[in-house]
N, C-alpha and C. Protein backbone atom coordinates (compact mmCIF):
# COMPACT_ATOMS: atom_id res chain seq x y z
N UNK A 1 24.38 10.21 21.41
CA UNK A 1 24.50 11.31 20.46
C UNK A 1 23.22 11.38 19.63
N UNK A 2 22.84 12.66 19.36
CA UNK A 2 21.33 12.80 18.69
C UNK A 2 22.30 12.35 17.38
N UNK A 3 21.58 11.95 16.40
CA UNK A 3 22.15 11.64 15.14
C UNK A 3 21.25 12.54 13.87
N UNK A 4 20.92 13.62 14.22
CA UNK A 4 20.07 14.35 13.11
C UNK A 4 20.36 15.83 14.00
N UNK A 5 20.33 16.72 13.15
CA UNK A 5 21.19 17.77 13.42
C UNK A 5 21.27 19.16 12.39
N UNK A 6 19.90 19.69 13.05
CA UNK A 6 19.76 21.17 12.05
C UNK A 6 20.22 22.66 12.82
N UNK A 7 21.64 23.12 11.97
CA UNK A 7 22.35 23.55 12.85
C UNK A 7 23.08 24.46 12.00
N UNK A 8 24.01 25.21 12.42
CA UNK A 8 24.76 26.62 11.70
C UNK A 8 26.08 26.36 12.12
N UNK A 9 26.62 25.39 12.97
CA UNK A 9 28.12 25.52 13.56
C UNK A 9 28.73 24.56 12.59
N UNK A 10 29.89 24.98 12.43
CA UNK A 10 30.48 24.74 11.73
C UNK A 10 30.50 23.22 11.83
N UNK A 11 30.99 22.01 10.69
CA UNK A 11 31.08 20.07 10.40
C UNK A 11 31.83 20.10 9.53
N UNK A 12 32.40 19.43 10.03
CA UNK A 12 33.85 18.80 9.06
C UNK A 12 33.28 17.63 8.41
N UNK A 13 32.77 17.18 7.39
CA UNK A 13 33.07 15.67 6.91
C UNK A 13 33.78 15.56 5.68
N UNK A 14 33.91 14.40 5.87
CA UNK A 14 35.00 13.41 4.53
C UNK A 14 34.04 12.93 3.44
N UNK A 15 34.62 12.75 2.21
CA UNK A 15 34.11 12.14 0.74
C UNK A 15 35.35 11.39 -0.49
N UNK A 16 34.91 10.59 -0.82
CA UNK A 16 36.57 10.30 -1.74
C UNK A 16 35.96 10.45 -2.68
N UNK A 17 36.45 11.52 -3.84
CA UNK A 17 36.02 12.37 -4.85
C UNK A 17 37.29 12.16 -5.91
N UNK A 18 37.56 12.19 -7.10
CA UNK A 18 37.98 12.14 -7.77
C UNK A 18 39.30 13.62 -7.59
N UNK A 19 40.70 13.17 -7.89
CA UNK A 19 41.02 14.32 -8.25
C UNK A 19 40.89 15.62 -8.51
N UNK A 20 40.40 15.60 -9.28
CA UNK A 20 39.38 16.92 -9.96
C UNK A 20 38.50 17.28 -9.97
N UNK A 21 37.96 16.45 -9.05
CA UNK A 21 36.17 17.16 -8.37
C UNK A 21 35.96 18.52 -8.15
N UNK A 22 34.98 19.16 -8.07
CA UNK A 22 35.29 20.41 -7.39
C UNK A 22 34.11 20.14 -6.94
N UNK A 23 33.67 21.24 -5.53
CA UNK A 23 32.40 20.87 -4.84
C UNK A 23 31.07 21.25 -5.38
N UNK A 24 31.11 21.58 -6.46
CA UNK A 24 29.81 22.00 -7.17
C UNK A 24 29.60 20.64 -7.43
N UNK A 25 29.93 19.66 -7.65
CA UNK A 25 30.09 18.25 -8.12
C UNK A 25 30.26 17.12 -7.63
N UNK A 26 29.75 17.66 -5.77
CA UNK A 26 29.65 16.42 -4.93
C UNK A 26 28.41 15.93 -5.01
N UNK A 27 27.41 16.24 -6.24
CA UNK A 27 26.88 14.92 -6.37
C UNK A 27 26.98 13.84 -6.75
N UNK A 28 27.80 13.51 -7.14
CA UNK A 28 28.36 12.48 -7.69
C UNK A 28 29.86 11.78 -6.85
N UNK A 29 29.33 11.60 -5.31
CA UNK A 29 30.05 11.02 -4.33
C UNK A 29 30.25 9.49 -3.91
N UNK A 30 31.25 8.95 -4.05
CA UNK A 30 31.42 7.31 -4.04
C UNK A 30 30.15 6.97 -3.21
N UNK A 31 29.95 7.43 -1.97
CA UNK A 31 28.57 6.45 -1.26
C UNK A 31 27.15 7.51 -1.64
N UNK A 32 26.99 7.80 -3.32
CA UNK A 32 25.93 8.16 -3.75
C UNK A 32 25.22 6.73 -3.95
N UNK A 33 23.95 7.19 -3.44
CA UNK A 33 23.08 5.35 -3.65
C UNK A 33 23.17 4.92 -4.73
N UNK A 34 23.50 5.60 -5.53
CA UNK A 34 23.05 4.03 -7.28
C UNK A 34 24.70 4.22 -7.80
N UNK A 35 25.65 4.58 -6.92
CA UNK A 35 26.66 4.09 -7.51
C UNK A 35 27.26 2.72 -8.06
N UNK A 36 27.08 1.96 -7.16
CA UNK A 36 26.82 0.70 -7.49
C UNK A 36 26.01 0.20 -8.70
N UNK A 37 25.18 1.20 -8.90
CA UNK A 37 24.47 0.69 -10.50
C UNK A 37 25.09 0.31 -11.51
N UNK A 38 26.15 1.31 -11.72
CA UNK A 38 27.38 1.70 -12.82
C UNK A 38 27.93 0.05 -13.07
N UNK A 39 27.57 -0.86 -12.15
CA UNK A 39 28.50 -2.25 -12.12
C UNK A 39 27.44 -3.24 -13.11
N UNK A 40 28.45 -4.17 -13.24
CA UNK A 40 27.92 -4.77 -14.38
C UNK A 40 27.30 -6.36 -14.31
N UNK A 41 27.11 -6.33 -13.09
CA UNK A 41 26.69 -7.12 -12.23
C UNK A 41 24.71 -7.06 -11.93
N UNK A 42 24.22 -7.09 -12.57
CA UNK A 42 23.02 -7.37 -12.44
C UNK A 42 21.99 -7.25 -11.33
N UNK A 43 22.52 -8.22 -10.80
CA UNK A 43 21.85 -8.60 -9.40
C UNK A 43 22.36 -7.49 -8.49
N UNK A 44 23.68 -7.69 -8.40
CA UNK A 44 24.28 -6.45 -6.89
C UNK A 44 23.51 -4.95 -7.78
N UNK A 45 23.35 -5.08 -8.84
CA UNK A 45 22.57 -3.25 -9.32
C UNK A 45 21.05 -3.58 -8.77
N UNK A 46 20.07 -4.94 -9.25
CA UNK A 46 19.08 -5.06 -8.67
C UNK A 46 18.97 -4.77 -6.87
N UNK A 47 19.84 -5.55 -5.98
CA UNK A 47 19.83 -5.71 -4.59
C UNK A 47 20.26 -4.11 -4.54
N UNK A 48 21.01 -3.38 -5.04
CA UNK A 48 20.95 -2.00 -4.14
C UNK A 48 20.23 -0.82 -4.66
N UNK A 49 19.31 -0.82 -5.66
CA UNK A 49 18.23 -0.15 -5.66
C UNK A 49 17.10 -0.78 -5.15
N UNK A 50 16.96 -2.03 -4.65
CA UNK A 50 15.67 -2.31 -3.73
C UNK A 50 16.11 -2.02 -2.38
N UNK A 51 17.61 -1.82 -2.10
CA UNK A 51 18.27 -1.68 -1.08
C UNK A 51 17.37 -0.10 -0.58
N UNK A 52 18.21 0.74 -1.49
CA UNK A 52 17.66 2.08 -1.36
C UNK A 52 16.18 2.54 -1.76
N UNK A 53 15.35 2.06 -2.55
CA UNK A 53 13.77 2.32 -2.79
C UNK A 53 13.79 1.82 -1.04
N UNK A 54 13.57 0.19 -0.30
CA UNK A 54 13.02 0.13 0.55
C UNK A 54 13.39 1.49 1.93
N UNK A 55 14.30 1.87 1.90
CA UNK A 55 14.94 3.04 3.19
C UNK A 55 14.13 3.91 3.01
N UNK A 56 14.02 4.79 1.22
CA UNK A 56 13.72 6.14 1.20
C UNK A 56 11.84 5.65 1.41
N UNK A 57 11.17 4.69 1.25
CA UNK A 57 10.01 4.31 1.42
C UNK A 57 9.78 4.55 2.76
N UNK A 58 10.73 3.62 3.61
CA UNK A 58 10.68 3.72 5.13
C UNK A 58 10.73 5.24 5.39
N UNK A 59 11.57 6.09 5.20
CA UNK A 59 11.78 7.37 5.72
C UNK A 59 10.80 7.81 5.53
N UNK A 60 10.16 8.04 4.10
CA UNK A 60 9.21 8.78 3.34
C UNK A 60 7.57 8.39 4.88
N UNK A 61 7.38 7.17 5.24
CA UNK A 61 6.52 7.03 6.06
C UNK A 61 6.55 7.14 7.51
N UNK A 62 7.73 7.07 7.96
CA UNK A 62 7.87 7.72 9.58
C UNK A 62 9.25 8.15 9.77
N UNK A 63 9.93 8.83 8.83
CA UNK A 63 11.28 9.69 9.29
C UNK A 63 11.52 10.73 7.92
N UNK A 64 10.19 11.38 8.13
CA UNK A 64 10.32 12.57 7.04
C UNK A 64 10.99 14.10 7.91
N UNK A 65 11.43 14.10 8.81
CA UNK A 65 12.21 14.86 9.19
C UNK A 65 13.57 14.17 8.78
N UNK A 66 13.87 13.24 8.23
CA UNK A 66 15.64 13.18 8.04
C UNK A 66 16.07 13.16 6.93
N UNK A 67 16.95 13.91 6.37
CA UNK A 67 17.08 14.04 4.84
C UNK A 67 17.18 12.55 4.24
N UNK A 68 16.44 12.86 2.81
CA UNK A 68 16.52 11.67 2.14
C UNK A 68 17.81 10.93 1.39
N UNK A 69 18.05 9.94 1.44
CA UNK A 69 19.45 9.58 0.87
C UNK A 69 19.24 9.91 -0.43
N UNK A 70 18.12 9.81 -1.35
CA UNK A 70 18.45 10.27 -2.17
C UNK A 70 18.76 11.86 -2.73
N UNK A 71 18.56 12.74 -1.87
CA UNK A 71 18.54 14.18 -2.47
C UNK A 71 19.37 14.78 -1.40
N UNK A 72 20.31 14.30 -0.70
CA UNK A 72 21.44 14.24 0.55
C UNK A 72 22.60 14.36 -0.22
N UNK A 73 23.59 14.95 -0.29
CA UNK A 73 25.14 14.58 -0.55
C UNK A 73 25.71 13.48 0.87
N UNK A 74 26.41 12.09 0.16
CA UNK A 74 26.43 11.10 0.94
C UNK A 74 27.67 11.38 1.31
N UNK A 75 28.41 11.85 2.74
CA UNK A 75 29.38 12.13 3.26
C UNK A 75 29.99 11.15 4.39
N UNK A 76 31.12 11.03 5.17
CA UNK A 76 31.64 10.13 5.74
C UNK A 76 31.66 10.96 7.27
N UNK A 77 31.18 10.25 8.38
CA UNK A 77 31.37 11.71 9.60
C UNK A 77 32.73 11.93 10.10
N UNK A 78 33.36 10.82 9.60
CA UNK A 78 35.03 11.24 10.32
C UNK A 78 36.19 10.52 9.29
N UNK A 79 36.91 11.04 9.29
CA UNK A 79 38.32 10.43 8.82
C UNK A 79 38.53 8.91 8.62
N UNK A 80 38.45 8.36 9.97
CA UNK A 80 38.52 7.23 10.06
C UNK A 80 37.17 6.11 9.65
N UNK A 81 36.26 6.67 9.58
CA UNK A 81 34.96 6.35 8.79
C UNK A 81 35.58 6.22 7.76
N UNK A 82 35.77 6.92 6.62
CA UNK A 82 35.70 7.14 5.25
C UNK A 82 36.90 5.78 5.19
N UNK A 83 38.30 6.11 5.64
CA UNK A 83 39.28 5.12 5.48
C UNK A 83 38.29 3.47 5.85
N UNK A 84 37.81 4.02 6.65
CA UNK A 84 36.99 2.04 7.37
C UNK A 84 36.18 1.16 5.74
N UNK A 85 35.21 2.75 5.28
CA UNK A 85 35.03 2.12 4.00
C UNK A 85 35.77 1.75 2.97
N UNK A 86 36.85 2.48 3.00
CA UNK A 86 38.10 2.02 2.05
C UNK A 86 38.09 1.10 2.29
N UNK A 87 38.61 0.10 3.72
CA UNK A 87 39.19 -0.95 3.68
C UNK A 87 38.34 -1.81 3.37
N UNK A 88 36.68 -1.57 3.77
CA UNK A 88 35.65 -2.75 3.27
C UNK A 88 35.34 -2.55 1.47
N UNK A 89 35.48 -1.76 0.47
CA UNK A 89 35.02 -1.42 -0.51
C UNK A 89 36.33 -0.85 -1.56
N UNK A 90 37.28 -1.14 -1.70
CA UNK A 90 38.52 -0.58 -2.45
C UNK A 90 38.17 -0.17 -3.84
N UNK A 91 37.69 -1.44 -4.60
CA UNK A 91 36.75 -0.69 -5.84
C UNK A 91 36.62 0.20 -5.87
N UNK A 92 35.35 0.84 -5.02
CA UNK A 92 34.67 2.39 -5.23
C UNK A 92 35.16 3.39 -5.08
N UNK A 93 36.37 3.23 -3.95
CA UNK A 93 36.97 4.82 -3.68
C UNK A 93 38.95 4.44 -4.64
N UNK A 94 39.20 3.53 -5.48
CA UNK A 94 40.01 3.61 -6.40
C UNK A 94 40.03 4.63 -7.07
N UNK A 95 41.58 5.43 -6.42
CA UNK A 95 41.65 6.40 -7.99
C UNK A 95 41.27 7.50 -7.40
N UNK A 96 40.09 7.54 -5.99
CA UNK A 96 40.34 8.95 -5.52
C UNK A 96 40.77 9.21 -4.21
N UNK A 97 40.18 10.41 -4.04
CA UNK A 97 41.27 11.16 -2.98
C UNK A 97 40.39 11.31 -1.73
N UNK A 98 40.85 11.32 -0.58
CA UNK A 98 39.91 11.88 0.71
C UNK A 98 40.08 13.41 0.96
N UNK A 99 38.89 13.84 0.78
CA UNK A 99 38.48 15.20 0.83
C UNK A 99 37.68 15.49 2.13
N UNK A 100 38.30 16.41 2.73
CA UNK A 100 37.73 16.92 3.48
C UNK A 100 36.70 18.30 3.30
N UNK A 101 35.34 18.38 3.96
CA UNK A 101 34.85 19.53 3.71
C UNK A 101 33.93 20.16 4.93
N UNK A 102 33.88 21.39 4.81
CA UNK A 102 33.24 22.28 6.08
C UNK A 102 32.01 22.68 5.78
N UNK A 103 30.65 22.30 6.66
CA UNK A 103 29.66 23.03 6.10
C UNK A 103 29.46 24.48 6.31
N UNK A 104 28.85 25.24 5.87
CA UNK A 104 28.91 26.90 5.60
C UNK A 104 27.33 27.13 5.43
N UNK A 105 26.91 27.74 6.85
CA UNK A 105 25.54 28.22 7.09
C UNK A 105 24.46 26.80 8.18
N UNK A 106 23.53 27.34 7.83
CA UNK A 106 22.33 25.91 7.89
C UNK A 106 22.69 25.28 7.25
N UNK A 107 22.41 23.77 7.88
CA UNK A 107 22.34 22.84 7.52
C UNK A 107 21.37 21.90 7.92
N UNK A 108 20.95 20.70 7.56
CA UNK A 108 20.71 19.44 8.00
C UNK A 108 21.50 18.23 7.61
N UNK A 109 21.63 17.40 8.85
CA UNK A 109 22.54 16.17 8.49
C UNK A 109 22.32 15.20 9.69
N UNK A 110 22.14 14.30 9.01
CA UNK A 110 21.70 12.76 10.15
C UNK A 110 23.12 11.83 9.70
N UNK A 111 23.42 11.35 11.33
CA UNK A 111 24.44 10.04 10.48
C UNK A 111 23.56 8.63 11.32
N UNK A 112 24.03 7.59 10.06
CA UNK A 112 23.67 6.59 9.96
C UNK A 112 24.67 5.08 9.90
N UNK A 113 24.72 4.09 10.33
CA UNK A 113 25.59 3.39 9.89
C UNK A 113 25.15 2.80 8.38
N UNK A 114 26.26 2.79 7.47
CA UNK A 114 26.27 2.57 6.39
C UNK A 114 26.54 0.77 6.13
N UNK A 115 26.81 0.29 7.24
CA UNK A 115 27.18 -1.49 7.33
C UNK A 115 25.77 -1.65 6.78
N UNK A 116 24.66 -1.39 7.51
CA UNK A 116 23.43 -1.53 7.22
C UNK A 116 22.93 -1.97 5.66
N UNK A 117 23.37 -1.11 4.40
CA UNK A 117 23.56 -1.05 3.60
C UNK A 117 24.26 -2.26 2.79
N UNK A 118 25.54 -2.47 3.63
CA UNK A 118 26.10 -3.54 3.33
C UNK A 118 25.10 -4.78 3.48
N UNK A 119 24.30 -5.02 4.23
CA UNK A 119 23.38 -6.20 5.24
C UNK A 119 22.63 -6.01 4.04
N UNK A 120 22.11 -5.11 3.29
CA UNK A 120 20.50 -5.04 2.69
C UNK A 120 21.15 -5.85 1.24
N UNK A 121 22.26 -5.59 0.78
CA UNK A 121 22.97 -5.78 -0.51
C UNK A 121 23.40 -7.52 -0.82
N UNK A 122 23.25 -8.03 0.72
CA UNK A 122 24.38 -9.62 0.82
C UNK A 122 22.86 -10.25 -0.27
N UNK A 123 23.29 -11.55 -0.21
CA UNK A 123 21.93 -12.14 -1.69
C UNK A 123 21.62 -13.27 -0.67
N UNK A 124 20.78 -12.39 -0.13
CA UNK A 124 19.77 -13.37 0.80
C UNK A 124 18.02 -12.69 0.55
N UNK A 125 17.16 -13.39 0.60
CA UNK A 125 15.47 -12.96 1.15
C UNK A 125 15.39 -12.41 2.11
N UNK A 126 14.81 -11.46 2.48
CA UNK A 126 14.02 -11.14 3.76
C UNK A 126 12.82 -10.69 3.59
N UNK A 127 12.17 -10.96 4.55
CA UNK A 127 10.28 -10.53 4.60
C UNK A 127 10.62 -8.93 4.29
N UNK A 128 9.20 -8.79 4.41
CA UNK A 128 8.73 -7.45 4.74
C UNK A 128 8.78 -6.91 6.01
N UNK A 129 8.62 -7.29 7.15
CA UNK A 129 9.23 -7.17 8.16
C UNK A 129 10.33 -7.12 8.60
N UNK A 130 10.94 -7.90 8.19
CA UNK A 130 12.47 -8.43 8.43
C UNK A 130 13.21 -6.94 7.79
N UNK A 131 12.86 -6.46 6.46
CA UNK A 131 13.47 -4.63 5.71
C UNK A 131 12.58 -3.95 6.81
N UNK A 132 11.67 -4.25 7.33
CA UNK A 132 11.08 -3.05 7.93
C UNK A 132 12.20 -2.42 8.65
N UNK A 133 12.44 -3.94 9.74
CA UNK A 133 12.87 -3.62 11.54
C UNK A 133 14.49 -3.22 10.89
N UNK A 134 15.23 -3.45 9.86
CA UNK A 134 16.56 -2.87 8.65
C UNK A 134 16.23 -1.57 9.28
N UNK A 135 15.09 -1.50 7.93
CA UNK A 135 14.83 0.15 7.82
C UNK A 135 14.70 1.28 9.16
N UNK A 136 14.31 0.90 9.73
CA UNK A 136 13.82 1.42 11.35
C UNK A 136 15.15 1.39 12.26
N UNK A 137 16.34 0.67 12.29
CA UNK A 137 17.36 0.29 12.55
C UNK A 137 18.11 1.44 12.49
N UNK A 138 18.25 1.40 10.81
CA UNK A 138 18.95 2.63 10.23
C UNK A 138 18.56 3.98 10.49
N UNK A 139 17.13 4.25 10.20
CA UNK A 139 16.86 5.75 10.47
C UNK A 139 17.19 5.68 11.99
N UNK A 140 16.94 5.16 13.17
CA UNK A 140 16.98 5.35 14.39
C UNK A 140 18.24 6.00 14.46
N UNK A 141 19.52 5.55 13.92
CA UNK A 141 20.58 5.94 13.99
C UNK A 141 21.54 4.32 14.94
N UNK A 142 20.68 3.11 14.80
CA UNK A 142 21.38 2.33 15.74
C UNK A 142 22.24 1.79 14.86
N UNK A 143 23.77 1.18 15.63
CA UNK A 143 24.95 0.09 14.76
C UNK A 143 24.60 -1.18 14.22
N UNK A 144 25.06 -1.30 13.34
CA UNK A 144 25.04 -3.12 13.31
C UNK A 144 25.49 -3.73 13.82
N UNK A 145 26.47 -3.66 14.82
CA UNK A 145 26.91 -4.23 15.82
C UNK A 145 26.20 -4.41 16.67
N UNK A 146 25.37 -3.53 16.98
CA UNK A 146 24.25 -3.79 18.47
C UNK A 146 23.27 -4.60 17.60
N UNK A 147 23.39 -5.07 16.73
CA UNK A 147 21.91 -6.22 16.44
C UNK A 147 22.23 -7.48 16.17
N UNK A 148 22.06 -8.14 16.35
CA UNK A 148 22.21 -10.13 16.06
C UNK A 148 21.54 -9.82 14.66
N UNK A 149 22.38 -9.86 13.64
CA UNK A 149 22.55 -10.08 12.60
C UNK A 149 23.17 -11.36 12.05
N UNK A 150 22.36 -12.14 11.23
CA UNK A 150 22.71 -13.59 10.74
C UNK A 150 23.03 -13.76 9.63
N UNK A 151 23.77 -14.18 8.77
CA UNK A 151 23.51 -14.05 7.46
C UNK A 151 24.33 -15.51 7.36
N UNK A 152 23.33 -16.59 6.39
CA UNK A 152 23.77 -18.10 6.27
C UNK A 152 24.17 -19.51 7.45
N UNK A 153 22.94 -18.38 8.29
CA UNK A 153 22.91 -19.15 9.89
C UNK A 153 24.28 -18.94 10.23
N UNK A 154 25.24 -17.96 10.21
CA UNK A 154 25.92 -17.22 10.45
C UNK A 154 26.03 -15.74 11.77
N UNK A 155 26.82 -15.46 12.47
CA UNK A 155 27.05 -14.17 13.22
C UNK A 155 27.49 -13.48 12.03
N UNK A 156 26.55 -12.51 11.76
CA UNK A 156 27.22 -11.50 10.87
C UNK A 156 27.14 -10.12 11.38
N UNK A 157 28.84 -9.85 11.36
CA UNK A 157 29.51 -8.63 12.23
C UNK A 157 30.48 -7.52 10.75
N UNK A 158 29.84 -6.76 11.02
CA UNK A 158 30.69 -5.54 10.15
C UNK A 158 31.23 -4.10 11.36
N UNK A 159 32.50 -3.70 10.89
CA UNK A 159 32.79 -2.16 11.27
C UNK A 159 31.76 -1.93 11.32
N UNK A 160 30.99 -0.29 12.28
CA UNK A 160 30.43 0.63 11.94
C UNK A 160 31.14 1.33 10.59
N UNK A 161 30.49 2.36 9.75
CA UNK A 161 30.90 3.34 8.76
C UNK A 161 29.92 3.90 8.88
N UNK A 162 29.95 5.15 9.85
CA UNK A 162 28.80 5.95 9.83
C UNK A 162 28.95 7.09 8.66
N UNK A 163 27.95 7.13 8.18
CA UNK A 163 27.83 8.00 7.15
C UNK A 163 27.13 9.12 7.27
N UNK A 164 27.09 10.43 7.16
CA UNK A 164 26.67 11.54 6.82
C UNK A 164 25.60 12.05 6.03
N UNK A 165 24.26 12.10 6.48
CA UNK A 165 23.22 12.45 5.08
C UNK A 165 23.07 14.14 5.20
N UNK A 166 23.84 14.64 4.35
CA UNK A 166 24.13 15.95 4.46
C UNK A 166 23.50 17.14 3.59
N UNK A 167 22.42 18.15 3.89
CA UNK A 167 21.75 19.22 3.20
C UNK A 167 21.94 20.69 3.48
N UNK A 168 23.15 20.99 2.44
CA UNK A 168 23.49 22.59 2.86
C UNK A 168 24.45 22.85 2.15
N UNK A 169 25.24 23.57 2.00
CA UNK A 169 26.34 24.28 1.55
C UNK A 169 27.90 23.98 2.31
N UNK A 170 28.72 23.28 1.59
CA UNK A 170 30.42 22.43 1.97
C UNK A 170 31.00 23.80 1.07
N UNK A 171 32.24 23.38 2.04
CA UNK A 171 33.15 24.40 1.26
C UNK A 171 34.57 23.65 1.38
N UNK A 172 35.32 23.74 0.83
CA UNK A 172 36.84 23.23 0.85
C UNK A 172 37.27 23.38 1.83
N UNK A 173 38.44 22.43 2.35
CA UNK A 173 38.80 22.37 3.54
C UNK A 173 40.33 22.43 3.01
N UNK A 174 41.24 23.71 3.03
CA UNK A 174 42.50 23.11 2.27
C UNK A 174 43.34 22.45 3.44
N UNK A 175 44.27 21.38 3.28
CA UNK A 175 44.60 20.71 4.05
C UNK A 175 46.93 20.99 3.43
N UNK A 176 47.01 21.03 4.12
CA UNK A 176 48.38 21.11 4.17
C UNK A 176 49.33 20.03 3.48
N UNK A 177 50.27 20.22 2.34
CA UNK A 177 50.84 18.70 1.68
C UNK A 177 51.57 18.19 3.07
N UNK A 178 51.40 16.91 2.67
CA UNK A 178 52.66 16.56 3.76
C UNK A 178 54.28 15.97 3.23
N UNK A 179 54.65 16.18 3.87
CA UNK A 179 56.17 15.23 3.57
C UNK A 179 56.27 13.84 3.36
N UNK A 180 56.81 13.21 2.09
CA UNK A 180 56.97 12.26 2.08
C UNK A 180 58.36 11.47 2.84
N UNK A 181 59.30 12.72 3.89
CA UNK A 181 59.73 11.97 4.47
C UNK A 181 59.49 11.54 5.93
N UNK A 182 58.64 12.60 6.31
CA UNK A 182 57.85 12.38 7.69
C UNK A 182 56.72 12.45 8.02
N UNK A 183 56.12 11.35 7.34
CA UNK A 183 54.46 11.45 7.67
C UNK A 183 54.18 12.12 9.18
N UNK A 184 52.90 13.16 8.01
CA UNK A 184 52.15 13.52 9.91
C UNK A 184 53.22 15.00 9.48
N UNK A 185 54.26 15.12 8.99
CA UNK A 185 54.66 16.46 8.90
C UNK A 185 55.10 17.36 7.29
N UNK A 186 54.11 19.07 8.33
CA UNK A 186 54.72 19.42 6.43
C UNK A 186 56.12 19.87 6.12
């Protein structure tokens, strides 16, 4: 699958947004990069803005065709994506809701695995090389699963959570209540 994608047909992706979001206000989307800042945790705020400076650096020098995470609305490409991050991250998407949304017109949008992210954040060193071949990883569009990833002379294995770097115009997706006596029906 090409993983970058400037296009007019219609995309469904997912976001867990607050109740009362409305889409003028998906900037402020759980897998926005400095969400994690908000924490009070020091270090995990240090590790994921060097997380994200080193990517948008990488992009900025050989993947300036793919939108930047930072000026991207950070979207989920499928259903079961968005839930996958639930189950790795409960914190962040506490309290909200899975929203679905349709893009409307042009667009651009690359997906990426977001484990990656997870890998850049764990509190270990790596060279400069070592974030490069990260960085290069990620824009390519490859899994963390396809890489021998180590962490504490460790196999370190995460889900994919491919994520969505999305530039264009979403529109609501209204979705049908369901029954609380027969899931799956309204």
């Amino acid at each position: 699958m090409d993983h970058l994608l400037r296009d007019s047909s219609p995309l469904e992706l997912y976001a867990w947004l607050d109740d009362d979001a409305e889409l003028p206000g998906w900037d402020i989307l759980v897998g926005s990069p400095f969400a994690d800042a908000l924490c009070e945790d020091r270090l995990a705020s240090v590790q994921n803005y060097f997380a994200e400076y080193h990517l948008e650096y990488f992009r900025q020098r050989l993947y300036q065709h793919f939108p930047s995470r930072l000026h991207a609305a950070l979207l989920f490409a499928t259903r079961v994506d968005a839930q996958t991050f639930r189950n790795k991250h409960p914190a962040r998407v506490f309290g909200k809701v899975l929203t679905p949304a349709r893009s409307k017109g042009t667009y651009v949008c690359s997906f990426h695995d977001a484990s990656w992210l997870d890998y850049l954040r764990l509190p270990h060193s790596l060279s400069l090389a070592a974030l490069d071949e990260i960085a290069n990883h990620y824009w390519q569009g490859a899994l963390v699963e396809e890489v021998g990833l180590t962490f504490l002379n460790e196999r370190w294995r995460e889900a994919p959570v491919i994520e969505a770097l999305f530039q264009g115009t979403l529109e609501a997706v209204s979705v049908p209540p369901q029954s609380a006596w027969l899931p799956g029906f309204a």
